[in-house]
Protein backbone atom coordinates (compact mmCIF):
# COMPACT_ATOMS: atom_id res chain seq x y z
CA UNK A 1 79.36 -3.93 10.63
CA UNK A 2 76.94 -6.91 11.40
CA UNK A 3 76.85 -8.09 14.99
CA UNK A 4 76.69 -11.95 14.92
CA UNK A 5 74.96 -14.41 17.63
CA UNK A 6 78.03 -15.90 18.52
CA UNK A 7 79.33 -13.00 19.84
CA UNK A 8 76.98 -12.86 22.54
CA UNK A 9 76.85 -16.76 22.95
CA UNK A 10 78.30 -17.61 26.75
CA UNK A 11 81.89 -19.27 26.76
CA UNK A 12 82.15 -22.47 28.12
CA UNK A 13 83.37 -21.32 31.73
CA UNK A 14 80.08 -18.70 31.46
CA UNK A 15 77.84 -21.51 31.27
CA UNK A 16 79.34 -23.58 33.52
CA UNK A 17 79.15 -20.83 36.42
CA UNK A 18 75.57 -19.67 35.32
CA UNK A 19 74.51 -23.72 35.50
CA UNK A 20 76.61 -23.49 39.50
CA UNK A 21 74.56 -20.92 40.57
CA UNK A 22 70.97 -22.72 39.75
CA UNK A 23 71.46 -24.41 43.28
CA UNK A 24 71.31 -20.84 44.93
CA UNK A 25 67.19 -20.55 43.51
CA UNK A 26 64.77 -22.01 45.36
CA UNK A 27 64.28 -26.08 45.37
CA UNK A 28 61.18 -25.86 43.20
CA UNK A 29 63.05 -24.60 40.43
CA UNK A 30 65.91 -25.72 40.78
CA UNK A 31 64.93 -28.78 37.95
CA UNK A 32 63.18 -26.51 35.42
CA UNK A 33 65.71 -24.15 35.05
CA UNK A 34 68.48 -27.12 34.41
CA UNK A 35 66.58 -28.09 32.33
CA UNK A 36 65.63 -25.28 29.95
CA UNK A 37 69.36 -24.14 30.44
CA UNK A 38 70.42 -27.80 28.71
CA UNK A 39 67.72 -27.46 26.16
CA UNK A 40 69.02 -24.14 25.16
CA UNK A 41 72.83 -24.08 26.35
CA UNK A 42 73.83 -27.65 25.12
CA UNK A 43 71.30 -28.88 22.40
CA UNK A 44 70.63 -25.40 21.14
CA UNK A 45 66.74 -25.29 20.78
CA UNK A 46 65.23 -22.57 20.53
CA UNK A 47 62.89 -20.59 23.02
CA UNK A 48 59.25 -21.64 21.36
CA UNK A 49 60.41 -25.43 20.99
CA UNK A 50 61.33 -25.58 24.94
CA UNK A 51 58.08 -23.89 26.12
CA UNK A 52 55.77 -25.97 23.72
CA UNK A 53 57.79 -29.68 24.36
CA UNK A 54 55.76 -32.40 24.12
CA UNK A 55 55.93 -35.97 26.28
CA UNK A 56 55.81 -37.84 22.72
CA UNK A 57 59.01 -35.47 21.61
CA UNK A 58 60.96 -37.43 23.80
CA UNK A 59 62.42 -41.08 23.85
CA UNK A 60 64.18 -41.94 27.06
CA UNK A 61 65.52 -45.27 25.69
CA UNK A 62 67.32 -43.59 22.69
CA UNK A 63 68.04 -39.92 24.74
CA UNK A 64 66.87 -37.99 22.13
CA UNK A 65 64.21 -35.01 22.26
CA UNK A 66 62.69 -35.31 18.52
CA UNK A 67 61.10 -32.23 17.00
CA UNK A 68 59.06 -33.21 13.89
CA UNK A 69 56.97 -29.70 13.05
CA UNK A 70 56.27 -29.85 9.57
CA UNK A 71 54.29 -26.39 9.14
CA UNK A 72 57.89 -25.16 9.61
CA UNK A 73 59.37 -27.83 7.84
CA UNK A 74 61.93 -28.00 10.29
CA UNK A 75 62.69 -31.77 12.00
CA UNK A 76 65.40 -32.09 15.06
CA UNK A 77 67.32 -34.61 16.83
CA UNK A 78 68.79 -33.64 19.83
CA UNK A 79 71.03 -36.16 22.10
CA UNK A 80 70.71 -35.86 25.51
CA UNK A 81 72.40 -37.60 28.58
């Protein structure tokens, strides 16, 4: 039988304790590891789109990250707050 994503996606409570224990890492990463956890966990990008984000990708007045890449024709809008 196939084995889905979902089924190894982390319930809400899972997330919520994994996001907790960020503030026992050291200070100085404290803000890059919220922040690839809320890029993943709550806007569901994937890992090459985090590590390659671009300043231009994102518009603080509107909260979005937009992901226009159109070699793989694939465009994004993801609402952050």
């Amino acid at each position: 039988m196939p084995r889905h994503s979902r089924e190894d996606a982390l319930t809400e409570r899972e997330f919520e304790l994994l996001y907790q224990s960020i503030s026992e890492m050291k200070s100085s990463k404290q803000l890059e590891t919220k922040f690839i956890m809320m890029c993943a966990g709550r806007m569901g990008m994937r890992g090459g789109e985090i590590a390659h984000i671009r300043n231009e990708w994102i518009d603080t007045s509107t909260h979005t990250i937009e992901i226009s890449n159109t070699s793989a024709a694939r465009e994004l809008r993801f609402k952050y707050r």
